[in-house]
C-alpha atoms as a PDB file:
ATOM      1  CA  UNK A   1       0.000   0.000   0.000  1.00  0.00           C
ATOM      2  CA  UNK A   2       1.172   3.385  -1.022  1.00  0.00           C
ATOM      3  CA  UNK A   3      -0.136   6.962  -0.100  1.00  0.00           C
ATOM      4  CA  UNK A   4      -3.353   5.259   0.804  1.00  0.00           C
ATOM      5  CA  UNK A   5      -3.872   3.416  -2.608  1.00  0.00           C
ATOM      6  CA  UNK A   6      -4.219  -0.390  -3.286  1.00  0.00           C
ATOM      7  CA  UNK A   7      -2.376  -2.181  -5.909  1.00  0.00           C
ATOM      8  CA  UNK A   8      -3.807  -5.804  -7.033  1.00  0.00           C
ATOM      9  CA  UNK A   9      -1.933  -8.131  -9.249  1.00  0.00           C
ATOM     10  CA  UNK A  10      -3.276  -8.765 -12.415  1.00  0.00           C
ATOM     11  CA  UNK A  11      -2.654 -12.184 -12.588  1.00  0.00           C
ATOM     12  CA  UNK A  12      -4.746 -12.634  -8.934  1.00  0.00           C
ATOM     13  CA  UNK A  13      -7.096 -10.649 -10.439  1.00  0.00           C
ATOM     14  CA  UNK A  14      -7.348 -13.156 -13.875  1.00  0.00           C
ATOM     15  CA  UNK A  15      -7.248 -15.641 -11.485  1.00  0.00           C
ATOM     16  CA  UNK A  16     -10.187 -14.808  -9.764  1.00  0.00           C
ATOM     17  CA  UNK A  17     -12.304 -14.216 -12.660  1.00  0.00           C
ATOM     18  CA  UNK A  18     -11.704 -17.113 -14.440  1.00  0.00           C
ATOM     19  CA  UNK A  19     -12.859 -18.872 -10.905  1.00  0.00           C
ATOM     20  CA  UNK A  20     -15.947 -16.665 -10.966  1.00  0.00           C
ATOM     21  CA  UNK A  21     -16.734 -17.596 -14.846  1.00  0.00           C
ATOM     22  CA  UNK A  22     -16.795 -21.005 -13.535  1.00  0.00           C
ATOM     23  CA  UNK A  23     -18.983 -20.805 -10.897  1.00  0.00           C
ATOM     24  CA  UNK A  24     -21.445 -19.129 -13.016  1.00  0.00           C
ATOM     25  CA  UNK A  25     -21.021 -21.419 -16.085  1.00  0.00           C
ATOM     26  CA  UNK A  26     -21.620 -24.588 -13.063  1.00  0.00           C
ATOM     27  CA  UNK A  27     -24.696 -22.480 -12.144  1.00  0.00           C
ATOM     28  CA  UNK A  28     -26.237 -21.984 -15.396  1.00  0.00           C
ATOM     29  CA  UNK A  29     -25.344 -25.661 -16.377  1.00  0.00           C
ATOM     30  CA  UNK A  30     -27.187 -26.922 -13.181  1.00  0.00           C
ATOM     31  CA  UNK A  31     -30.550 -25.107 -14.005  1.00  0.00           C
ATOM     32  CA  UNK A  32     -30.495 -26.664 -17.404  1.00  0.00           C
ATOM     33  CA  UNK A  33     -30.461 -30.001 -16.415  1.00  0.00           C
ATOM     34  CA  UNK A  34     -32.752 -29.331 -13.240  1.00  0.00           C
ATOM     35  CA  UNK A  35     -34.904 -27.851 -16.379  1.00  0.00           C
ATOM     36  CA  UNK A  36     -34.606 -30.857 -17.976  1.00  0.00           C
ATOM     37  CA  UNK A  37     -35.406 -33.659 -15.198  1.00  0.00           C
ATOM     38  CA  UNK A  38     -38.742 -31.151 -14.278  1.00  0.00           C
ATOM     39  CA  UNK A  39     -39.598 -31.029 -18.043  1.00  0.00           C
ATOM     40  CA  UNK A  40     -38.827 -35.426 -18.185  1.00  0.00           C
ATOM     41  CA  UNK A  41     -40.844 -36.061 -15.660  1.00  0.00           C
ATOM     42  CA  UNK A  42     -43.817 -34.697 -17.690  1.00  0.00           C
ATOM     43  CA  UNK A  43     -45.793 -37.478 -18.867  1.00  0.00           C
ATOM     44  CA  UNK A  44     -48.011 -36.711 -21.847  1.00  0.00           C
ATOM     45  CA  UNK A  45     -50.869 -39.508 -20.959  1.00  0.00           C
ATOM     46  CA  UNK A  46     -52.010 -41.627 -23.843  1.00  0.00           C
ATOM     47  CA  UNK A  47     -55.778 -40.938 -25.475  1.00  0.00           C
ATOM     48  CA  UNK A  48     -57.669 -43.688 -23.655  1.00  0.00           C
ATOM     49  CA  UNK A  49     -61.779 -44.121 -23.647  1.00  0.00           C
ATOM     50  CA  UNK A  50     -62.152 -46.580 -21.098  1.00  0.00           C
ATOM     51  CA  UNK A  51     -61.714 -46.091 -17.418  1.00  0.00           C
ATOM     52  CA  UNK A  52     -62.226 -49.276 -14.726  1.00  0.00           C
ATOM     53  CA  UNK A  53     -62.511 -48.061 -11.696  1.00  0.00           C
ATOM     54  CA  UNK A  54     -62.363 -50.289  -8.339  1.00  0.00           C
ATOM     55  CA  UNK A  55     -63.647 -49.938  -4.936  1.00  0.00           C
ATOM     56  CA  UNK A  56     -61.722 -50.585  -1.797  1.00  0.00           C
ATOM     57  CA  UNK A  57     -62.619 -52.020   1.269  1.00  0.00           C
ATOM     58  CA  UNK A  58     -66.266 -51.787   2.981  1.00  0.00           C
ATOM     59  CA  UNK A  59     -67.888 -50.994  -0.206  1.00  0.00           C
ATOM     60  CA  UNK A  60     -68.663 -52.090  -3.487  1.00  0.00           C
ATOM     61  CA  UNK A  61     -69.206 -50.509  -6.877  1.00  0.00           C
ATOM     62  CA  UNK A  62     -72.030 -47.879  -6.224  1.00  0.00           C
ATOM     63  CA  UNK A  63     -69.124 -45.357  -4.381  1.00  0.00           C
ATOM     64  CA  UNK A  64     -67.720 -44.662  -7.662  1.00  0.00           C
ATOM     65  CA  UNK A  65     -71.484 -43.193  -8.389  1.00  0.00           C
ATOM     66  CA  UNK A  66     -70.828 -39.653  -8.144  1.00  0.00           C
ATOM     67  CA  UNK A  67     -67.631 -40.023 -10.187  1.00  0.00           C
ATOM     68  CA  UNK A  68     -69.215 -42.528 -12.662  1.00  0.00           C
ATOM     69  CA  UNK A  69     -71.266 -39.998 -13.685  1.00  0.00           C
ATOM     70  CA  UNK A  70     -68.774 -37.100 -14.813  1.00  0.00           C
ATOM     71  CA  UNK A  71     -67.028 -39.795 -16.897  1.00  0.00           C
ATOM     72  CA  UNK A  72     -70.062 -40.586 -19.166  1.00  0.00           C
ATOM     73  CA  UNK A  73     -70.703 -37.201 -19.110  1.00  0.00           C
ATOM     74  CA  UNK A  74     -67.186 -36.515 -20.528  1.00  0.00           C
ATOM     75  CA  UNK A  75     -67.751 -39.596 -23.188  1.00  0.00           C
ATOM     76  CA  UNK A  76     -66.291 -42.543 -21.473  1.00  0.00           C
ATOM     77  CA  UNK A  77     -66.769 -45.658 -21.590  1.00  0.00           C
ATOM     78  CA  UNK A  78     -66.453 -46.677 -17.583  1.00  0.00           C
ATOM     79  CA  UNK A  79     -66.781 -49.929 -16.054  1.00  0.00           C
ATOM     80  CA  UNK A  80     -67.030 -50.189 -12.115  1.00  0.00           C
ATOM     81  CA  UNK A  81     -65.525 -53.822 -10.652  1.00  0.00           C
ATOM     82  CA  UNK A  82     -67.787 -55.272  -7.866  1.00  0.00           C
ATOM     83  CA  UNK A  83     -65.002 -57.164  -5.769  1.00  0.00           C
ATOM     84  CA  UNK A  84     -65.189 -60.108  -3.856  1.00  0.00           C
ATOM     85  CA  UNK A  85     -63.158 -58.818  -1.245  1.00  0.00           C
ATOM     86  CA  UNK A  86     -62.298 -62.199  -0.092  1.00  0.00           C
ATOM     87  CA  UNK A  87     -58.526 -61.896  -1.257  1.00  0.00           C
ATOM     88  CA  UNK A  88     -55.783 -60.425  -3.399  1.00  0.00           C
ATOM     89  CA  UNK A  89     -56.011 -63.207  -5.741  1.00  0.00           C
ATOM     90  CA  UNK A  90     -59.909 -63.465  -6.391  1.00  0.00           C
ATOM     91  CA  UNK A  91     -60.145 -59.133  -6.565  1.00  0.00           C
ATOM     92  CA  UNK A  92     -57.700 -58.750  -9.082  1.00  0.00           C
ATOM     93  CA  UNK A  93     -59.205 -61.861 -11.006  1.00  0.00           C
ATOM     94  CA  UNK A  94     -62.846 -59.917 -11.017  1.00  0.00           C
ATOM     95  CA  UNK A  95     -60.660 -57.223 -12.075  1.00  0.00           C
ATOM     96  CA  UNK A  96     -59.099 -58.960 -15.050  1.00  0.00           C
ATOM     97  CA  UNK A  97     -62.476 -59.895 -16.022  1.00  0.00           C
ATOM     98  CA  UNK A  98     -63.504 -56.458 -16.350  1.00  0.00           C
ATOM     99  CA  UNK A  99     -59.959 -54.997 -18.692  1.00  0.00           C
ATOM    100  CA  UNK A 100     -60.350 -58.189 -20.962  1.00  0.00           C
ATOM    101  CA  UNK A 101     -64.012 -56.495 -22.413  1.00  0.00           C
ATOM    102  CA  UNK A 102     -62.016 -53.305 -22.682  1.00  0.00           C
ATOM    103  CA  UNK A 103     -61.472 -52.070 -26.279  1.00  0.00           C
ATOM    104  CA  UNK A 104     -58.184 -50.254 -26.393  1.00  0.00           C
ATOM    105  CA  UNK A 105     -56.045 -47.765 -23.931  1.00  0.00           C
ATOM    106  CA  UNK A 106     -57.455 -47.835 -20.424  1.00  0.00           C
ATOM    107  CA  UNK A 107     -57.277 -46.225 -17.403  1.00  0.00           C
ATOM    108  CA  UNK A 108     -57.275 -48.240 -14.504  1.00  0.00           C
ATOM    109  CA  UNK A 109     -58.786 -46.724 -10.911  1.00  0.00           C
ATOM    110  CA  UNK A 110     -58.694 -47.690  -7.675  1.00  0.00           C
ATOM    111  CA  UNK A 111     -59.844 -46.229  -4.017  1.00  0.00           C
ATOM    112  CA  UNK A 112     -57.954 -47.224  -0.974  1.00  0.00           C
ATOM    113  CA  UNK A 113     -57.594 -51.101  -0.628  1.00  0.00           C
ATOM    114  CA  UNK A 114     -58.080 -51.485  -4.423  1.00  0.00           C
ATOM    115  CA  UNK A 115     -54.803 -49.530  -4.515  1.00  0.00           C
ATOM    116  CA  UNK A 116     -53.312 -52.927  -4.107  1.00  0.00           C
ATOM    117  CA  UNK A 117     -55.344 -54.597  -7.164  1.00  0.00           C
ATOM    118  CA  UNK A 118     -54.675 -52.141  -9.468  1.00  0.00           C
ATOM    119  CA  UNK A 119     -50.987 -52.528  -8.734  1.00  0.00           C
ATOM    120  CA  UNK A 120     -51.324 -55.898  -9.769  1.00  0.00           C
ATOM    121  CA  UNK A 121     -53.454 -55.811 -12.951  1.00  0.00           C
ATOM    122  CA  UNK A 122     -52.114 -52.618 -14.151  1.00  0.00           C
ATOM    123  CA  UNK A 123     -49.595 -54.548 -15.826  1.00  0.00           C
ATOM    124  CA  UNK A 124     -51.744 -55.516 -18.296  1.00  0.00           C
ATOM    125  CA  UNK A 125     -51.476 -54.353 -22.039  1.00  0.00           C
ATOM    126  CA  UNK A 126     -54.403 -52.553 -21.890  1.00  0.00           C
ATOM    127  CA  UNK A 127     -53.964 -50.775 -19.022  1.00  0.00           C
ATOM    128  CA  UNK A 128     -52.641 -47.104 -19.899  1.00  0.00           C
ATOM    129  CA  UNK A 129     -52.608 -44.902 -16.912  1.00  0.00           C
ATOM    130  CA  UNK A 130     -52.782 -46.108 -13.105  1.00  0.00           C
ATOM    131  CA  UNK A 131     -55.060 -43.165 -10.779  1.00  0.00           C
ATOM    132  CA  UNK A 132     -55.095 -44.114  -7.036  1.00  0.00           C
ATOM    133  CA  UNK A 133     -57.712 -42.361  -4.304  1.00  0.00           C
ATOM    134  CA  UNK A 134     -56.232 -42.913  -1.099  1.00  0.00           C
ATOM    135  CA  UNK A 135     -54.674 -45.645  -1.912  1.00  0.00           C
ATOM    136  CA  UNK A 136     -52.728 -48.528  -0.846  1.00  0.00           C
ATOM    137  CA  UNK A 137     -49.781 -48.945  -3.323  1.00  0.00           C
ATOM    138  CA  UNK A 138     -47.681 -51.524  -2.689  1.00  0.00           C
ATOM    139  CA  UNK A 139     -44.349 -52.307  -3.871  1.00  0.00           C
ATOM    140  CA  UNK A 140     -44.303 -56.416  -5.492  1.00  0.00           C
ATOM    141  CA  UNK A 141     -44.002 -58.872  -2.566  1.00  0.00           C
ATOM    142  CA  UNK A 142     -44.086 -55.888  -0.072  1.00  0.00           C
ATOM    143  CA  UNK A 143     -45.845 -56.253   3.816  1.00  0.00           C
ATOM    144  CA  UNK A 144     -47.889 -53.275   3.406  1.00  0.00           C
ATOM    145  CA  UNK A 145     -49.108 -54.100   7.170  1.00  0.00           C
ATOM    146  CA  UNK A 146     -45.689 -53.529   8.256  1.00  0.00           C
ATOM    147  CA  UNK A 147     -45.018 -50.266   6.385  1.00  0.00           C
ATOM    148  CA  UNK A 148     -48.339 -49.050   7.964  1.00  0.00           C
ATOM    149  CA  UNK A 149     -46.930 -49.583  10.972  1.00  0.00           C
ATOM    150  CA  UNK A 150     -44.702 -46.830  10.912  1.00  0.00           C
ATOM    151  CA  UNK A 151     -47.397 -44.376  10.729  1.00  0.00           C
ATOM    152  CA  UNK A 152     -49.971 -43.581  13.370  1.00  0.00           C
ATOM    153  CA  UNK A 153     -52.985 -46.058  13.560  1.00  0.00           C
ATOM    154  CA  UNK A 154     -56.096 -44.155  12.489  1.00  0.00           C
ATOM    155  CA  UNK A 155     -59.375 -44.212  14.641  1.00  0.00           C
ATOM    156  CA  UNK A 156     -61.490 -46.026  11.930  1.00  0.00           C
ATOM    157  CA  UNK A 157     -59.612 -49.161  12.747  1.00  0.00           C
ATOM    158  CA  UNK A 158     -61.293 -49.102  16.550  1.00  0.00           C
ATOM    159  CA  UNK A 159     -64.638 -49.614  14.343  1.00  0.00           C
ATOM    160  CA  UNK A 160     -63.950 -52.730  12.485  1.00  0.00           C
ATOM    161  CA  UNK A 161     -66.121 -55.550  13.870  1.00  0.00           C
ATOM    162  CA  UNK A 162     -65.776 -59.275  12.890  1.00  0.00           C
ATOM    163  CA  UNK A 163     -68.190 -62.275  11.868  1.00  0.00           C
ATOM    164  CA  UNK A 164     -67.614 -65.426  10.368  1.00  0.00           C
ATOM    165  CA  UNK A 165     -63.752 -64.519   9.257  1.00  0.00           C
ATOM    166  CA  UNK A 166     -65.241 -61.306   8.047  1.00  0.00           C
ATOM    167  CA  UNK A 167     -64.614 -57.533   8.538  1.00  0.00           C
ATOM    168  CA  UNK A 168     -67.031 -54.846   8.875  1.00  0.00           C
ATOM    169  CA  UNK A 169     -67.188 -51.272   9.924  1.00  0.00           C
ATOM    170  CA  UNK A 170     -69.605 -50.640  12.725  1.00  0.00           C
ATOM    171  CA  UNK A 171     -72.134 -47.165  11.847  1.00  0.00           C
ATOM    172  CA  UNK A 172     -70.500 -44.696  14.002  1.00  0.00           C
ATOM    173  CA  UNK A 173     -66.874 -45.706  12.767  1.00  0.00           C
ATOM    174  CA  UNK A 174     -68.462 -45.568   9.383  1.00  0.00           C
ATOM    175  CA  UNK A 175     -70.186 -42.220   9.229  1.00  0.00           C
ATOM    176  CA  UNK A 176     -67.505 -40.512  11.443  1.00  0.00           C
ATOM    177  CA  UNK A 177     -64.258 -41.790  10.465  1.00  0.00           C
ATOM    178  CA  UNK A 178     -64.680 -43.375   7.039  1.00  0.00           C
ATOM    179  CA  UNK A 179     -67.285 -40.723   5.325  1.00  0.00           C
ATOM    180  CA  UNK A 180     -66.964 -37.657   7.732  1.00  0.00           C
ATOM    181  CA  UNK A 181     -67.191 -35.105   4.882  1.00  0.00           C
ATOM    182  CA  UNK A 182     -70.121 -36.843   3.056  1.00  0.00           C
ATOM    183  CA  UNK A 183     -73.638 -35.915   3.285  1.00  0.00           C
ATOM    184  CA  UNK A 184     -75.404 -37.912   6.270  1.00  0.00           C
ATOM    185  CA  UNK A 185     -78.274 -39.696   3.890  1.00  0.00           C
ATOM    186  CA  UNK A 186     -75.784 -40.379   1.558  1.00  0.00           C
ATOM    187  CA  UNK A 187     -73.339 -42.026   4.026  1.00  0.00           C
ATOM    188  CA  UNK A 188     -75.823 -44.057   5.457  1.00  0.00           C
ATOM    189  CA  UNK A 189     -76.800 -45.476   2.010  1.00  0.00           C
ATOM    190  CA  UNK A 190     -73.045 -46.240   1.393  1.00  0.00           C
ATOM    191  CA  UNK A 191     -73.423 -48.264   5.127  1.00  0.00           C
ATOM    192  CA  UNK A 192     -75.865 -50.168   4.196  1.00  0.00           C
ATOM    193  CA  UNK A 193     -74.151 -51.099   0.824  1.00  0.00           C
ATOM    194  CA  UNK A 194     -70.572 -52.281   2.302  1.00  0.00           C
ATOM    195  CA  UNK A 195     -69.172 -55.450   1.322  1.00  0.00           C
ATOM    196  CA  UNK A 196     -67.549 -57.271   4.336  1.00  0.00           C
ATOM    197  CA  UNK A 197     -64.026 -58.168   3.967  1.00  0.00           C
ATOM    198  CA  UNK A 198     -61.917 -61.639   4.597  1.00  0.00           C
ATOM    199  CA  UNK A 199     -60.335 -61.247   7.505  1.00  0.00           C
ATOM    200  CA  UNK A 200     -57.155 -61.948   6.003  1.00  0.00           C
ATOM    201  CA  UNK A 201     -57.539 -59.604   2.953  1.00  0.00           C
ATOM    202  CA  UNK A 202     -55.023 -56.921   4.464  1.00  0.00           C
ATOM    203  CA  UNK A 203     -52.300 -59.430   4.466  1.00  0.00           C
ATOM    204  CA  UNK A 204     -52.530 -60.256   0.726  1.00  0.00           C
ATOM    205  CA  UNK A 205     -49.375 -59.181  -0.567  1.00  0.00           C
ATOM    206  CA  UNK A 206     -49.128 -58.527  -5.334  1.00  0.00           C
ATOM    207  CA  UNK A 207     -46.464 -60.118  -6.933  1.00  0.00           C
ATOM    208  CA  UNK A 208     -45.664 -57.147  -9.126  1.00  0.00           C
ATOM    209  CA  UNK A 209     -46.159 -53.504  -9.202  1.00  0.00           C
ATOM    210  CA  UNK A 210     -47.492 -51.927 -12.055  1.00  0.00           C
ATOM    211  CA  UNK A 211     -46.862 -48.219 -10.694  1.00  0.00           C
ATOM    212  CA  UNK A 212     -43.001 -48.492 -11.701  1.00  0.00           C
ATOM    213  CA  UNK A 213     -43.463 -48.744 -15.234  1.00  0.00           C
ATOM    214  CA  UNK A 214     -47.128 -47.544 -15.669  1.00  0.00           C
ATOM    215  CA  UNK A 215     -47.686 -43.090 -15.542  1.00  0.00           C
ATOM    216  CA  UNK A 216     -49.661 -43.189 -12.633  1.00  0.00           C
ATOM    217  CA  UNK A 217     -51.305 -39.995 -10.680  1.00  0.00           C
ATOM    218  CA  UNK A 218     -52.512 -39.752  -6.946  1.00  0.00           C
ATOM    219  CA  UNK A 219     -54.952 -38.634  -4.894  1.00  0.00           C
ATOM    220  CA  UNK A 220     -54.108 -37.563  -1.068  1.00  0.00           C
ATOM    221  CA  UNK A 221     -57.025 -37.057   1.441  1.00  0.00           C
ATOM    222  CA  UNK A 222     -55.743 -34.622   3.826  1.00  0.00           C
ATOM    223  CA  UNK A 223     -58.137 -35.222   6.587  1.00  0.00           C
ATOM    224  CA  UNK A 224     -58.471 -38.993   5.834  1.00  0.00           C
ATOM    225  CA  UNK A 225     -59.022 -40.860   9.068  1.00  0.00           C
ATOM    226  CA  UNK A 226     -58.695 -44.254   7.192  1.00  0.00           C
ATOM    227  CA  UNK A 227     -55.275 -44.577   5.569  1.00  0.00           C
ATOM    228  CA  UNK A 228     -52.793 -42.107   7.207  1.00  0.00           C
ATOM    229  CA  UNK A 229     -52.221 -38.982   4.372  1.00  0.00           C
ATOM    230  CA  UNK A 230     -48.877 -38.822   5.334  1.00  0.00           C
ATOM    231  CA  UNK A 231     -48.527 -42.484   4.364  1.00  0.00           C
ATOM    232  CA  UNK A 232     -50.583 -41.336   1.522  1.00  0.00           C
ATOM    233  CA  UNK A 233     -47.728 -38.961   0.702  1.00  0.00           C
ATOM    234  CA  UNK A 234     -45.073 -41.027   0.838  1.00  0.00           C
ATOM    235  CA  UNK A 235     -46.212 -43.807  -1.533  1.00  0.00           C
ATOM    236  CA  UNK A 236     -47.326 -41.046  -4.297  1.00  0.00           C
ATOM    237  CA  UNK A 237     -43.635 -39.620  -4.293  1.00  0.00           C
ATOM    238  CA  UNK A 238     -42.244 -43.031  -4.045  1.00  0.00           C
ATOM    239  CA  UNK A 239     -43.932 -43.981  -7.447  1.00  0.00           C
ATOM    240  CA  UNK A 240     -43.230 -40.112  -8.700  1.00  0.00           C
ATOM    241  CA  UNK A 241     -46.777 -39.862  -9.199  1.00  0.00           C
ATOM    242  CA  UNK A 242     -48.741 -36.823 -10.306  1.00  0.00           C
ATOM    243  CA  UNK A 243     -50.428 -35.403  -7.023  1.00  0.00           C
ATOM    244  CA  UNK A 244     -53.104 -33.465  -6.260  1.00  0.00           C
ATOM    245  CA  UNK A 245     -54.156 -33.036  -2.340  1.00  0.00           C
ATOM    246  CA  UNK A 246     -57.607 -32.691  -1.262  1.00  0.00           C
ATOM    247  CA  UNK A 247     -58.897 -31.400   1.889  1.00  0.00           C
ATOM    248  CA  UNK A 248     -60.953 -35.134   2.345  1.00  0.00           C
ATOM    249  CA  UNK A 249     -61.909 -38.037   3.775  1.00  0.00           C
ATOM    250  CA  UNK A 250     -61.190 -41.130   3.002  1.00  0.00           C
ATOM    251  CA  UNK A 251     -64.074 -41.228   0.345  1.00  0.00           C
ATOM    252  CA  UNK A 252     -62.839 -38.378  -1.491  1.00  0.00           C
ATOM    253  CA  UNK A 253     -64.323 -40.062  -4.762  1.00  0.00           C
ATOM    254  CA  UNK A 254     -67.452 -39.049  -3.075  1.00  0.00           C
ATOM    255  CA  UNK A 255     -67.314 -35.733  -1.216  1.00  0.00           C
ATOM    256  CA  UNK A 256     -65.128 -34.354  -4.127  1.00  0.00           C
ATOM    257  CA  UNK A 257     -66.111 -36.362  -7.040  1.00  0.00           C
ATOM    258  CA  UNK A 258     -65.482 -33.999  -9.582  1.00  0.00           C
ATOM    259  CA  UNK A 259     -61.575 -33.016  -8.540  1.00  0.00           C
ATOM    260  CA  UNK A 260     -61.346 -36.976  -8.543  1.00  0.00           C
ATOM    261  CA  UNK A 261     -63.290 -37.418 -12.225  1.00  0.00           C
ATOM    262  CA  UNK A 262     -60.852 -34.375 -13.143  1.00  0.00           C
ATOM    263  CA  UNK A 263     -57.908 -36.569 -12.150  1.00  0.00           C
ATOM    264  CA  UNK A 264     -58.910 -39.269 -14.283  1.00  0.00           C
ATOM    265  CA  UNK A 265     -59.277 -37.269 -17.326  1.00  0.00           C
ATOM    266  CA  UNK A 266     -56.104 -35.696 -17.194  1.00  0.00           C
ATOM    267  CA  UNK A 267     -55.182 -39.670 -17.030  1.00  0.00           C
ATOM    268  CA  UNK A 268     -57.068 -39.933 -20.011  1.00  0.00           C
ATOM    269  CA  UNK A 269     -55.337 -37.312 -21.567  1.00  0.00           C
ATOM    270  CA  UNK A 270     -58.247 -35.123 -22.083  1.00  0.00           C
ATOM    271  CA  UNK A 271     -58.411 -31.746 -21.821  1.00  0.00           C
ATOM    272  CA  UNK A 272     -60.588 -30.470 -18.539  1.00  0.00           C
END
């Protein structure tokens, strides 16, 4: 330093903005391929103009109702699956039955339990697009008991009843932690319609999973007091699933049937 004034070398100073040039030129690189992986992971879905869709656990076909309807509307051909419920095996045979009458690209549906069938018959040719609602999605061979385990129990399970090796869902469990957000009348029609499970349905486990090679989208319930929605979370990230969150119940296919019809047509690949 001299009379107050600062001399720099002007090889440091080459030095240090060839270092900065890098930096930047790192920078600029790394948003292009974070660009690139966000614009990847954009699936366009495939035209399809059938839709199967398949209930879960303590009820059959008539939940999809309210949904069932929008489809048509939109010019589907839909198809619910009544399931036995009495295991893996025999649901995702009555599920096969179903996608062999299906002409051409499908989309294949399912609500909570069925999550686990339509992991297994998604692999079908047919099958274009998996859509889960609240539900299960198991990896192949995986104890999905066990992973539930690491979440929270949720109160609906204090409600499950049993008679002769099968599983029901007593009323007040029913109306107040399995359809809390639907209309009273309405959830006391979808009561009376619930189709008892095998006991030893839960412990089913698929031998593949269609998810990792299938586009698949999800549907969280948010105030579902059925399947835990942070469990919910976690499998529709683990399959990189297109997500939407709904402020639901477990039966958001009823109390927001028309978010969950959207859902399927973007599936579809039609325009909403």
């Amino acid at each position: 330093m001299t009379g107050g004034r600062v001399y720099i070398n002007d090889e440091d100073e080459d030095m240090k903005m060839n270092k900065l040039s890098r930096l930047l030129l790192a920078a600029g690189t790394l948003l292009v391929l974070s660009a690139g992986t966000a614009m990847a992971s954009e699936v366009t879905p495939v035209k399809a103009n059938n839709v199967v869709l398949v209930h879960g656990s303590w009820a059959d076909g008539s939940s999809w109702s309210e949904v069932i309807s929008r489809l048509q509307a939109a010019g589907l051909n839909v198809t619910a699956v009544q399931n036995p419920l009495t295991s893996v095996a025999d649901d995702v045979a009555a599920t096969q039955r179903v996608l062999n009458q299906q002409d051409g690209p499908t989309v294949l549906v399912g609500h909570s339990y069925a999550g686990t069938v339509v992991s297994e018959a998604g692999v079908d040719p047919k099958v274009s697009a998996l859509v889960y609602v609240a539900a299960r999605a198991p990896d192949a061979n995986e104890d999905f008991v066990a992973l539930s385990a690491q979440y929270p129990t949720m109160p609906v399970r204090a409600g499950v009843q049993e008679h002769d090796g099968f599983l029901t869902l007593k009323q007040d469990a029913f109306l107040k932690y399995f359809a809390s957000d639907v209309a009273h009348d309405k959830a006391l029609t979808l009561f009376a319609v619930q189709q008892p499970i095998a006991k030893t349905l839960f412990a089913g486990r698929t031998t593949v999973a269609a998810w990792h090679d299938k586009p698949s989208w999800y549907a969280v319930s948010s105030e579902d007091q059925t399947i835990n929605p942070d469990l919910q979370r976690f499998l529709a990230k683990r399959m990189g699933a297109t997500t939407i969150e709904l402020p639901s119940s477990h039966l958001s296919l009823v109390s927001h049937a028309q978010e969950v019809a959207d859902l399927i047509l973007q599936a579809a690949g039609r325009k909403l």
